[in-house]
PDB file of N, CA and C in Angstrom:
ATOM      1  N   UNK A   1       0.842  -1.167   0.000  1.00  0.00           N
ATOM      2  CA  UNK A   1       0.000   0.000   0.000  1.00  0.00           C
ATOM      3  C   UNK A   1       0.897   1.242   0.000  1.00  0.00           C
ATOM      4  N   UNK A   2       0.573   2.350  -0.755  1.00  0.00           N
ATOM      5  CA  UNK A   2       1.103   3.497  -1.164  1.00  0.00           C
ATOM      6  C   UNK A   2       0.751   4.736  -0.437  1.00  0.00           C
ATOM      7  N   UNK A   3       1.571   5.494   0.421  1.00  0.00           N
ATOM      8  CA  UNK A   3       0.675   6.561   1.301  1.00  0.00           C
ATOM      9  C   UNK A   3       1.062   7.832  -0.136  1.00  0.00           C
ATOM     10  N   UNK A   4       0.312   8.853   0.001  1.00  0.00           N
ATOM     11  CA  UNK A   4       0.138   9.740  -0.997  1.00  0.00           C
ATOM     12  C   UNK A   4      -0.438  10.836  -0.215  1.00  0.00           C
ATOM     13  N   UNK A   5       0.275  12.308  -0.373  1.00  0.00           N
ATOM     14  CA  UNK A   5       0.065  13.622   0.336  1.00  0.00           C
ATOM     15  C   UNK A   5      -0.034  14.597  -0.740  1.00  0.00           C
ATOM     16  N   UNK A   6      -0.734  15.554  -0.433  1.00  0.00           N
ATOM     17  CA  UNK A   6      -1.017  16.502  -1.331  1.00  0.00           C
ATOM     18  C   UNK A   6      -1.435  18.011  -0.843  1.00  0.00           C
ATOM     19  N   UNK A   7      -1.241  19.168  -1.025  1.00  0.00           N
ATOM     20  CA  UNK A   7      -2.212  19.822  -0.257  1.00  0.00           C
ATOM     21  C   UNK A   7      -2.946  21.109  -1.102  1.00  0.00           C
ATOM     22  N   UNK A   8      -4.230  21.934  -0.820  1.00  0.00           N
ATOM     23  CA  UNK A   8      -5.191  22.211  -1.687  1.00  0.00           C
ATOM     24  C   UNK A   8      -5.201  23.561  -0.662  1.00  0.00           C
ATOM     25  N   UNK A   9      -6.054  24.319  -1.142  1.00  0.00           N
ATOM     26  CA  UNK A   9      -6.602  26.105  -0.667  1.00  0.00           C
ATOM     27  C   UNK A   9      -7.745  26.398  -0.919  1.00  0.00           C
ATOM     28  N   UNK A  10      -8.120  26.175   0.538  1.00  0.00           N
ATOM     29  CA  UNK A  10      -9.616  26.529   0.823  1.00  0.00           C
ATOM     30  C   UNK A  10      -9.683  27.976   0.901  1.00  0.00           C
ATOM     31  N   UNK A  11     -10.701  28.878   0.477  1.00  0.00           N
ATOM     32  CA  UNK A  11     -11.016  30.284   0.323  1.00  0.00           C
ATOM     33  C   UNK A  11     -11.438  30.355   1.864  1.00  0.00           C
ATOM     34  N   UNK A  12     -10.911  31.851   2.313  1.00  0.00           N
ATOM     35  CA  UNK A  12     -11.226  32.388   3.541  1.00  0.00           C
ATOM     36  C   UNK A  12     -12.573  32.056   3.747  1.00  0.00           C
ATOM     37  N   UNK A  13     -12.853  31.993   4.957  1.00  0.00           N
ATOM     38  CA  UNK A  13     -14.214  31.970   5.944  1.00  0.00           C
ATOM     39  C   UNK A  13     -14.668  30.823   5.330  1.00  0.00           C
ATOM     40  N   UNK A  14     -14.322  29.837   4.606  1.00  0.00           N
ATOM     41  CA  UNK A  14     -15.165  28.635   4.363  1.00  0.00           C
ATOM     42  C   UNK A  14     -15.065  26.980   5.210  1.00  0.00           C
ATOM     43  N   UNK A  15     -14.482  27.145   6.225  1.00  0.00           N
ATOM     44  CA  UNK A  15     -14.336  26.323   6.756  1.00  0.00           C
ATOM     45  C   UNK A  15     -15.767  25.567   7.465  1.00  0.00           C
ATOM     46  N   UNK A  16     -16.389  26.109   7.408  1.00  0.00           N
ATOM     47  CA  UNK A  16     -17.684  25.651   8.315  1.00  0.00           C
ATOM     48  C   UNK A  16     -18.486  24.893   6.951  1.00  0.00           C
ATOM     49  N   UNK A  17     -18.490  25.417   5.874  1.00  0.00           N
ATOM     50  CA  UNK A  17     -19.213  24.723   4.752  1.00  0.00           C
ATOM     51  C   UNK A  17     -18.285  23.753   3.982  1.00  0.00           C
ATOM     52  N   UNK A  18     -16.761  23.359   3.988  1.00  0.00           N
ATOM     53  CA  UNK A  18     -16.184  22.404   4.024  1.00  0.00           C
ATOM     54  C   UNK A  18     -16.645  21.634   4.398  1.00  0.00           C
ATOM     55  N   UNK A  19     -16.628  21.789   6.049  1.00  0.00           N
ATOM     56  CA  UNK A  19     -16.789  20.366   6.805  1.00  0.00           C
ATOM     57  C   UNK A  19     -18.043  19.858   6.577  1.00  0.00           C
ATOM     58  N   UNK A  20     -18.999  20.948   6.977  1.00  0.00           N
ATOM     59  CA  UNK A  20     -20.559  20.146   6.378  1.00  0.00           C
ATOM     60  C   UNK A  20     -20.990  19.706   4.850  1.00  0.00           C
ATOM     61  N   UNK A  21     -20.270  20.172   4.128  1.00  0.00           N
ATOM     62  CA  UNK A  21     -20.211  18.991   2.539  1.00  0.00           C
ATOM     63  C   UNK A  21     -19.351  18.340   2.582  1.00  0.00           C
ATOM     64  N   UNK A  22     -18.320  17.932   3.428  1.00  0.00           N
ATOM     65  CA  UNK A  22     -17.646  16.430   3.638  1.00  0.00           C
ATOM     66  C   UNK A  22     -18.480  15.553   4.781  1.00  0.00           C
ATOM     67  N   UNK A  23     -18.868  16.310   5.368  1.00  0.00           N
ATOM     68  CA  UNK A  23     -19.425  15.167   6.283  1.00  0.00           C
ATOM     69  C   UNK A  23     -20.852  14.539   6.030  1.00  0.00           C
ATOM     70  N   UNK A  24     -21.369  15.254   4.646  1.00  0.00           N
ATOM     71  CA  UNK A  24     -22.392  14.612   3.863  1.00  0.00           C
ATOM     72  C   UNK A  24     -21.785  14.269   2.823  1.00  0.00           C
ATOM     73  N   UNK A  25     -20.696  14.186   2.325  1.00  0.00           N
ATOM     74  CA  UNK A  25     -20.260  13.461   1.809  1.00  0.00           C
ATOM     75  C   UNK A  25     -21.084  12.380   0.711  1.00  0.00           C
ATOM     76  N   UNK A  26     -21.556  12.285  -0.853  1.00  0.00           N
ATOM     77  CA  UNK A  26     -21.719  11.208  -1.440  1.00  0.00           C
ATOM     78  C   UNK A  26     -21.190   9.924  -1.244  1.00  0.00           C
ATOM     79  N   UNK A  27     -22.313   9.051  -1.201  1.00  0.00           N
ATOM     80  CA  UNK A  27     -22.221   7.801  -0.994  1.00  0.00           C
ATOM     81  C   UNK A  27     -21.090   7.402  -2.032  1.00  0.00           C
ATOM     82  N   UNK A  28     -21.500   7.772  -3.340  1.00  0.00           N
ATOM     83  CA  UNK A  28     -21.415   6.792  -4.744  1.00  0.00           C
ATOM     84  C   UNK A  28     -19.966   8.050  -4.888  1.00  0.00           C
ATOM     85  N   UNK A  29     -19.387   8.804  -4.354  1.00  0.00           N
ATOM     86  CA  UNK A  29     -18.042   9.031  -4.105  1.00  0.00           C
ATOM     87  C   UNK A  29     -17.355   8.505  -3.063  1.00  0.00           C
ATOM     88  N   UNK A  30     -17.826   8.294  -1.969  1.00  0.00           N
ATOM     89  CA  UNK A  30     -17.125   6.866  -1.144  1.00  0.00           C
ATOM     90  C   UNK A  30     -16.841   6.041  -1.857  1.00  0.00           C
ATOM     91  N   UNK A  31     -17.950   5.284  -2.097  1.00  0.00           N
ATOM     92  CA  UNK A  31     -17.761   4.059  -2.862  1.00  0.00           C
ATOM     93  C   UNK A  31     -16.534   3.636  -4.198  1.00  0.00           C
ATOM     94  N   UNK A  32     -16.992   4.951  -4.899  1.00  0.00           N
ATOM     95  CA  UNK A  32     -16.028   4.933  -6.434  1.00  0.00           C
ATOM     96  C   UNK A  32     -14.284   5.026  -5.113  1.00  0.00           C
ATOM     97  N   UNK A  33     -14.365   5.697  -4.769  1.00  0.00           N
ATOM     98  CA  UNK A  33     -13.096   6.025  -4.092  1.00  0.00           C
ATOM     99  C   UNK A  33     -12.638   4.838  -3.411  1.00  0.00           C
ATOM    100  N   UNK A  34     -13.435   3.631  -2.456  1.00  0.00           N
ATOM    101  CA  UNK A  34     -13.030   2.920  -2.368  1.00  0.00           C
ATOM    102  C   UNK A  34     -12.479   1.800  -3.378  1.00  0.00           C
ATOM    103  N   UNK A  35     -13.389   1.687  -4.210  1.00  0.00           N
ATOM    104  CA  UNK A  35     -13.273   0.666  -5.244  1.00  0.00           C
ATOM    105  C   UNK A  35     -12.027   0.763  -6.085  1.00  0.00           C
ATOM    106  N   UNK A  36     -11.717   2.159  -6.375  1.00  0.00           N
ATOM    107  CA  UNK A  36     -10.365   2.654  -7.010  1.00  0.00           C
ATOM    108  C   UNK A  36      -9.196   2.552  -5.934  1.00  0.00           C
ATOM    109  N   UNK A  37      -9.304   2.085  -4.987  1.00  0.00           N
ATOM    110  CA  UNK A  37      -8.134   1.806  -3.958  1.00  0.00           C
ATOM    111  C   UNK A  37      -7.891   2.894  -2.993  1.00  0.00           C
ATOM    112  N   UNK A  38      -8.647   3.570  -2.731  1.00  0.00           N
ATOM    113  CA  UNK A  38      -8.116   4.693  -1.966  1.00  0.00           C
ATOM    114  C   UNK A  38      -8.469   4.489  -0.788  1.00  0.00           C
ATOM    115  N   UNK A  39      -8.015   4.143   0.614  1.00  0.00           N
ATOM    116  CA  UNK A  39      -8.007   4.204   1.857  1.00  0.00           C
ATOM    117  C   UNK A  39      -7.641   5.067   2.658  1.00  0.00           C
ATOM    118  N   UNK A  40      -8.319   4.723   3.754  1.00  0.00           N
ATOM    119  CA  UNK A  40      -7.630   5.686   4.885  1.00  0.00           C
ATOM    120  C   UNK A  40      -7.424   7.401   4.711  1.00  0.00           C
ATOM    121  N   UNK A  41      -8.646   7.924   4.230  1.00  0.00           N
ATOM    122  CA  UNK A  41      -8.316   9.148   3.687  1.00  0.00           C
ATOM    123  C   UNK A  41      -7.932   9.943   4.521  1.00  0.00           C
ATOM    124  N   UNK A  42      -7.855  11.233   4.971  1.00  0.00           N
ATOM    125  CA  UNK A  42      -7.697  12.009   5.565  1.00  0.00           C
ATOM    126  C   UNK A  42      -7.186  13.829   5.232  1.00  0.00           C
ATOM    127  N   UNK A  43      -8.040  14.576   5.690  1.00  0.00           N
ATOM    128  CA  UNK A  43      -7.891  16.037   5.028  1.00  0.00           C
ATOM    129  C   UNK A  43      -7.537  17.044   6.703  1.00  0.00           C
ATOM    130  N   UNK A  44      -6.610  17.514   6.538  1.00  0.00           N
ATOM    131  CA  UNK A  44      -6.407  18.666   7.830  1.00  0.00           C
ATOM    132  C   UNK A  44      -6.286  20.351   7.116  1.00  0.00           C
ATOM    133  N   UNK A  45      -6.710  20.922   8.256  1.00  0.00           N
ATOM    134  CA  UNK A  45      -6.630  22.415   8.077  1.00  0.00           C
ATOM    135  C   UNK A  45      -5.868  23.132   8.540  1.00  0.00           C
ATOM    136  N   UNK A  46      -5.181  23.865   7.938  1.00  0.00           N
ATOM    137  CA  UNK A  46      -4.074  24.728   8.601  1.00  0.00           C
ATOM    138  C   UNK A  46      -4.918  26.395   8.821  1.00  0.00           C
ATOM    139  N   UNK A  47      -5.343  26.475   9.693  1.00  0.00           N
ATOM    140  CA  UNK A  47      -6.422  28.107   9.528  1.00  0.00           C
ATOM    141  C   UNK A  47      -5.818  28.793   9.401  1.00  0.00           C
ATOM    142  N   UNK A  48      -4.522  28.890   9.754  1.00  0.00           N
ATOM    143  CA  UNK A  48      -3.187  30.754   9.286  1.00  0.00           C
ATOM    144  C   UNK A  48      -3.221  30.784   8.232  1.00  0.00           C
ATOM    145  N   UNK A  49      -3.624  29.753   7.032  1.00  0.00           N
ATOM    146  CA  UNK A  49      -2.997  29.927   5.794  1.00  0.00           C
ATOM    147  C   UNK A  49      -4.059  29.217   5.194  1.00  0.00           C
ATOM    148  N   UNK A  50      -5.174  29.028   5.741  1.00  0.00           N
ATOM    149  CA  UNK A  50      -6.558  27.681   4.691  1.00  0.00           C
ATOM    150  C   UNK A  50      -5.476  26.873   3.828  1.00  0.00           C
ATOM    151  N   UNK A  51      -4.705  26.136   4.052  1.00  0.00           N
ATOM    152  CA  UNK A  51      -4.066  25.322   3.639  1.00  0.00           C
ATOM    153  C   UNK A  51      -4.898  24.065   4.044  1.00  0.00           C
ATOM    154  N   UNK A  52      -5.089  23.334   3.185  1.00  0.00           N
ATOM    155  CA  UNK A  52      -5.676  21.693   3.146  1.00  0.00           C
ATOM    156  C   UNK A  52      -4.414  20.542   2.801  1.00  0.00           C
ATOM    157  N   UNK A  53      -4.058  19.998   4.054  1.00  0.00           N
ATOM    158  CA  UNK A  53      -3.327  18.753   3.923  1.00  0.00           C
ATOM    159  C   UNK A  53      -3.932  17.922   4.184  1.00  0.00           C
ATOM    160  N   UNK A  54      -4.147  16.821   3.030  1.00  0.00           N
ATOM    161  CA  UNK A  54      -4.523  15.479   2.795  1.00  0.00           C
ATOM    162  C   UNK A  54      -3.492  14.511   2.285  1.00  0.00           C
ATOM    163  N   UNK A  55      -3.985  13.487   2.965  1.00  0.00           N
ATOM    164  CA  UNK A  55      -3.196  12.127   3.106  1.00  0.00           C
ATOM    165  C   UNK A  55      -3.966  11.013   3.019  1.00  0.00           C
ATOM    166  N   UNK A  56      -3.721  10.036   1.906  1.00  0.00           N
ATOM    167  CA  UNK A  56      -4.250   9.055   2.009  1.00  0.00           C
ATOM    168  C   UNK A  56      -3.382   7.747   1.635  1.00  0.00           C
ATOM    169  N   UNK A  57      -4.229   6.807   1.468  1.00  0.00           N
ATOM    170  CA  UNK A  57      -3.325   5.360   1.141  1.00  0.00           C
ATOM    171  C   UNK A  57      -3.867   4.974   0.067  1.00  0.00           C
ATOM    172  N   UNK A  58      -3.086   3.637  -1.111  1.00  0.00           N
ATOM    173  CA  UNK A  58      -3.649   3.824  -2.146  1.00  0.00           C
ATOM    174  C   UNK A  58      -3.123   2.052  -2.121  1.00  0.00           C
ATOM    175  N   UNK A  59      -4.444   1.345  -2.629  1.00  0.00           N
ATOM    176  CA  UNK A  59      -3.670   0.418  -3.273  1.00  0.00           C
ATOM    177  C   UNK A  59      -3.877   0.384  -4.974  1.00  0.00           C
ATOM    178  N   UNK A  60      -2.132   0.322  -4.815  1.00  0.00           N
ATOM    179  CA  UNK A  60      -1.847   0.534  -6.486  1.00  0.00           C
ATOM    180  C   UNK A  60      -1.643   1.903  -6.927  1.00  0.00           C
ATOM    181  N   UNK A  61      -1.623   2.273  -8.025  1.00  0.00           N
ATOM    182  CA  UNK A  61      -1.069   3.779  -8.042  1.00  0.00           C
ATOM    183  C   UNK A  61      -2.063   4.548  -8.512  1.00  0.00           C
ATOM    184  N   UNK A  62      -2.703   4.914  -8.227  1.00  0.00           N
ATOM    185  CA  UNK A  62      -4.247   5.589  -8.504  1.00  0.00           C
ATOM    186  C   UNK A  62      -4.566   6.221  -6.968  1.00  0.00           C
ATOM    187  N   UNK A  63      -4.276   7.296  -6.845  1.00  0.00           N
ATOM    188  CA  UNK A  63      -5.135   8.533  -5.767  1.00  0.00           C
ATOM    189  C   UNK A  63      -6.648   9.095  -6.346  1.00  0.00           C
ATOM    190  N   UNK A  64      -7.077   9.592  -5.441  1.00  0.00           N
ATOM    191  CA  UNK A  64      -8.167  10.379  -5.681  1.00  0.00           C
ATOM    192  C   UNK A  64      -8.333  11.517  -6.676  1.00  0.00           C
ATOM    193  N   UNK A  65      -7.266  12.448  -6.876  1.00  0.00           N
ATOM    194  CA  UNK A  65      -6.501  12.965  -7.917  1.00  0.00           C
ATOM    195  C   UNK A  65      -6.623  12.761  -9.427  1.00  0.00           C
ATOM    196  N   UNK A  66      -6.649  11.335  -9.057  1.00  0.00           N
ATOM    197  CA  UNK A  66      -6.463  10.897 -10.761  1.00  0.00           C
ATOM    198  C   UNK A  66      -8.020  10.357 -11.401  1.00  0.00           C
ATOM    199  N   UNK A  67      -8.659  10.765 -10.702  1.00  0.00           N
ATOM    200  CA  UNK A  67     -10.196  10.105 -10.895  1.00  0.00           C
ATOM    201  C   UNK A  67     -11.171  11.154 -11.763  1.00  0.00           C
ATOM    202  N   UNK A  68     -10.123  12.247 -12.693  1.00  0.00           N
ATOM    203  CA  UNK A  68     -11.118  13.520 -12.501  1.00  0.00           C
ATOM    204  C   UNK A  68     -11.754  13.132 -13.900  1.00  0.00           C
ATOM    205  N   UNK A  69     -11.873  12.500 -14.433  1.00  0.00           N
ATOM    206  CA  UNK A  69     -12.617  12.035 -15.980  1.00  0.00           C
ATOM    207  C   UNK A  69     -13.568  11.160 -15.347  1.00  0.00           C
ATOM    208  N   UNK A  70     -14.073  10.828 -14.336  1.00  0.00           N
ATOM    209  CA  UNK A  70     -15.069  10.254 -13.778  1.00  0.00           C
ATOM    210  C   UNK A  70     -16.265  10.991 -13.504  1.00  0.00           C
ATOM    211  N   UNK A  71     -17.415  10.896 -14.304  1.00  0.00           N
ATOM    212  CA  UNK A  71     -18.351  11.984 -13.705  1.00  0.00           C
ATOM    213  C   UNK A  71     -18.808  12.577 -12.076  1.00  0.00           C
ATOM    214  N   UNK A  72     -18.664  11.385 -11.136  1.00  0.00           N
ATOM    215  CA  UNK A  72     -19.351  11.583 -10.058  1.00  0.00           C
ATOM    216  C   UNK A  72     -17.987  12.517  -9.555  1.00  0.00           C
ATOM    217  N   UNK A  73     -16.931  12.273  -9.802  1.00  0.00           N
ATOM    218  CA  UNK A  73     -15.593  12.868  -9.554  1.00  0.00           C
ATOM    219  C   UNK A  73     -15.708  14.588 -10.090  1.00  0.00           C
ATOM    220  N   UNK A  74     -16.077  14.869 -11.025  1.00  0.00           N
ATOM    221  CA  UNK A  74     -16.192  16.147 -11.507  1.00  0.00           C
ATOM    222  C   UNK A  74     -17.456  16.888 -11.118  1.00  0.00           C
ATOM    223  N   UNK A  75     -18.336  16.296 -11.015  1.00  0.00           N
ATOM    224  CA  UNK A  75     -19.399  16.944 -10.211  1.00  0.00           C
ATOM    225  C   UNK A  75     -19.480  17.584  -9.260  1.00  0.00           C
ATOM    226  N   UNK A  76     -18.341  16.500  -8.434  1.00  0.00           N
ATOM    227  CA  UNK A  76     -17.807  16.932  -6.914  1.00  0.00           C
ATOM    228  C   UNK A  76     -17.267  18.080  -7.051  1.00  0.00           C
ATOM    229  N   UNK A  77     -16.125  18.270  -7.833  1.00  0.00           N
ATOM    230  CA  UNK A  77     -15.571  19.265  -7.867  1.00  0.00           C
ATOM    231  C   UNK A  77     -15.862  20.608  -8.183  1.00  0.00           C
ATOM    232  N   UNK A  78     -17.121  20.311  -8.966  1.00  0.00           N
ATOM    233  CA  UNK A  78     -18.156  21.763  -9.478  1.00  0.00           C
ATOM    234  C   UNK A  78     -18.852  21.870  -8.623  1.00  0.00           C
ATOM    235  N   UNK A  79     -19.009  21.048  -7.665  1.00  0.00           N
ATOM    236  CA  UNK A  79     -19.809  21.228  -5.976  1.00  0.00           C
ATOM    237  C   UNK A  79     -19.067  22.223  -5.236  1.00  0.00           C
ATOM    238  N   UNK A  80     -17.701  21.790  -5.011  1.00  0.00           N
ATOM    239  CA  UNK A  80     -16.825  22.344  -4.200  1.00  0.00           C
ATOM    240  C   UNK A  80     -15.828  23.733  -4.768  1.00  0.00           C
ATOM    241  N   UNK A  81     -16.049  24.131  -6.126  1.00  0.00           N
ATOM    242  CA  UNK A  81     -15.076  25.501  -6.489  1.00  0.00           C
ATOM    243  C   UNK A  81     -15.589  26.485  -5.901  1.00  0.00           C
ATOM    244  N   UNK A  82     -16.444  26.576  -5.535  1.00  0.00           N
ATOM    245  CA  UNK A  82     -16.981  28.029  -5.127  1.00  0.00           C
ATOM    246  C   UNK A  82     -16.136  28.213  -3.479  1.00  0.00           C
ATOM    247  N   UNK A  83     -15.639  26.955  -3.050  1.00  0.00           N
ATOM    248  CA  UNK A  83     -14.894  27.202  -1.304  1.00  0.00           C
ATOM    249  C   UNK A  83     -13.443  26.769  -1.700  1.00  0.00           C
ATOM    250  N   UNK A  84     -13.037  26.614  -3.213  1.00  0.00           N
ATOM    251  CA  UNK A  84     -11.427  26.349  -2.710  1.00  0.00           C
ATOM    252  C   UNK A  84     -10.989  26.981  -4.042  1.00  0.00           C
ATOM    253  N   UNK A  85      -9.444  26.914  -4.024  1.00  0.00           N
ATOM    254  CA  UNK A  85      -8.727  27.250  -5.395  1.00  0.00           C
ATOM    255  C   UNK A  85      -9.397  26.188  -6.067  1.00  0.00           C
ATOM    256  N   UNK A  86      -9.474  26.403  -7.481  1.00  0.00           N
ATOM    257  CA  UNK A  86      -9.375  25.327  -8.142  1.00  0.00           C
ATOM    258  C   UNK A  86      -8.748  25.947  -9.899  1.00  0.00           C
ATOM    259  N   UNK A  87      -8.887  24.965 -10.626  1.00  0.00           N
ATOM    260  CA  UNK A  87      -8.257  24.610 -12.429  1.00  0.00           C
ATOM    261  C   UNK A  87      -8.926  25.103 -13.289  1.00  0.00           C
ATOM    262  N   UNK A  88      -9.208  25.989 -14.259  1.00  0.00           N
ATOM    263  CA  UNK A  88     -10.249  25.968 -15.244  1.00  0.00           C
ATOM    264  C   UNK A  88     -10.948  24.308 -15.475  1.00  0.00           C
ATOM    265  N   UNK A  89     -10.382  23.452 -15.274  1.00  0.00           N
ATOM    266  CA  UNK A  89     -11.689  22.529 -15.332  1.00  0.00           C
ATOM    267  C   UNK A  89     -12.500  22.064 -13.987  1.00  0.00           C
ATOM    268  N   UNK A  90     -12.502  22.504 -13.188  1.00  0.00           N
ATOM    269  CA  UNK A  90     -13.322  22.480 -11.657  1.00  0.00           C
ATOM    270  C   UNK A  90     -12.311  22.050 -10.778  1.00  0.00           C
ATOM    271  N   UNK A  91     -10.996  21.299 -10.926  1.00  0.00           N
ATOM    272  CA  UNK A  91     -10.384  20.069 -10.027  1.00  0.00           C
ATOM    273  C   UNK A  91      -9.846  21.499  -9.450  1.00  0.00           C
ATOM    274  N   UNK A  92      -9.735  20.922  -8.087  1.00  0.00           N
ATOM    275  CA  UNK A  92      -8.674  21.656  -7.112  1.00  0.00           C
ATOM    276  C   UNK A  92      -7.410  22.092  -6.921  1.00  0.00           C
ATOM    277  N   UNK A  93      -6.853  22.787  -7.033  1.00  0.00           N
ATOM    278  CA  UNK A  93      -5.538  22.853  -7.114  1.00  0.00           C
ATOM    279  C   UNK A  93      -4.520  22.292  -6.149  1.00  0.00           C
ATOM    280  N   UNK A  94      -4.093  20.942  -6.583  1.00  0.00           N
ATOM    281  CA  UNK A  94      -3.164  20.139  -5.670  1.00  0.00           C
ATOM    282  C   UNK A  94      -1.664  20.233  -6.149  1.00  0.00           C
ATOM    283  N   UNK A  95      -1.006  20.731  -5.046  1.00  0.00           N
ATOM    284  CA  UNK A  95       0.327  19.886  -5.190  1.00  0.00           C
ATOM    285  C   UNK A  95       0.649  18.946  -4.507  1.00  0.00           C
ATOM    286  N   UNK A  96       1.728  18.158  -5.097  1.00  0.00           N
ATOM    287  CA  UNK A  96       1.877  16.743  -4.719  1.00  0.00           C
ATOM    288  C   UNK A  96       3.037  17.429  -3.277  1.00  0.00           C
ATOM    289  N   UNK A  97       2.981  16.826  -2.422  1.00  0.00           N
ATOM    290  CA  UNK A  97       4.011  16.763  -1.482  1.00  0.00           C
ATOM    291  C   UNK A  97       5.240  15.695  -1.256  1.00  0.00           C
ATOM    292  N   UNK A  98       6.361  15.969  -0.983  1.00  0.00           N
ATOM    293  CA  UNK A  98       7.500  14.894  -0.838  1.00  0.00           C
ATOM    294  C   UNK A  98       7.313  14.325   0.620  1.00  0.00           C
ATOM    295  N   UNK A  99       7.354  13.269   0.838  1.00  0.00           N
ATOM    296  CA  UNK A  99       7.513  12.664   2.302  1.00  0.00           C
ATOM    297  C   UNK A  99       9.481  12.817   2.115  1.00  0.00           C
ATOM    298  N   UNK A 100       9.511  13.417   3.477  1.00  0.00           N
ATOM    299  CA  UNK A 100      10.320  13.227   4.220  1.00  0.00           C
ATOM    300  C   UNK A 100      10.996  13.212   5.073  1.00  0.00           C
ATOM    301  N   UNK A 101       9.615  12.432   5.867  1.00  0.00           N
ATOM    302  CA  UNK A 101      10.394  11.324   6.908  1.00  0.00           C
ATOM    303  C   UNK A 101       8.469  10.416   7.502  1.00  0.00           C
ATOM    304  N   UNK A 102       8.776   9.316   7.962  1.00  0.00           N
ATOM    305  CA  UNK A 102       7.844   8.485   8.157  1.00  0.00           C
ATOM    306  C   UNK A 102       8.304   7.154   9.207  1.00  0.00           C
ATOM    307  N   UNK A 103       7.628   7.204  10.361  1.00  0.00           N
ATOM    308  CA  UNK A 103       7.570   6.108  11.313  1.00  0.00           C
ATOM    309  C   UNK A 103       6.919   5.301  11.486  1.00  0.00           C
ATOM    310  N   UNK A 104       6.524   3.651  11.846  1.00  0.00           N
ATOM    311  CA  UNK A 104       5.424   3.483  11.900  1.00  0.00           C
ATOM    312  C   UNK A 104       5.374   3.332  13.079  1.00  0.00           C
TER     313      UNK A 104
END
């Protein structure tokens, strides 16, 4: 299993409508997300800077990231531009992060 970090920019004052459209969260984006290997997700907030660090696990080489030609995947993302940076095509603006360093 593959851990994979990334981090994204949530627009000022949107933290409260983040959390309540993740924590309703689509089913049938769980699901696709599991099925494509993605585990153990996880998203943190940095509030000095609305910085979004996410971390997840992957089996096989496919993140969440790479899912954006998937409709339920792009939908999401035309759900969510109005509270974060995002791409002329809706996706979020991620950079990939380097691990370095990791314990278990």
């Amino acid at each position: 299993m593959k851990r994979f970090a990334f981090k994204m920019k949530l627009k000022p004052g949107c933290k409260e409508e983040y959390i309540r459209r993740h924590d309703a969260i689509w089913t049938e984006l769980k699901n696709l997300l599991s099925l494509s290997g993605v585990r153990d997700y996880s998203i943190y907030l940095d509030e000095e800077t609305n910085i979004l660090f996410a971390v997840q696990y992957q089996d096989g080489d496919t993140s969440s990231q790479d899912l954006g030609s998937n409709p339920i995947v792009h939908k999401w993302w035309v759900y969510m531009k109005d509270i974060m940076e995002t791409n002329p095509d809706s996706s979020p603006v991620t950079i990939p992060l380097e691990e370095v360093f990791h314990i278990d």
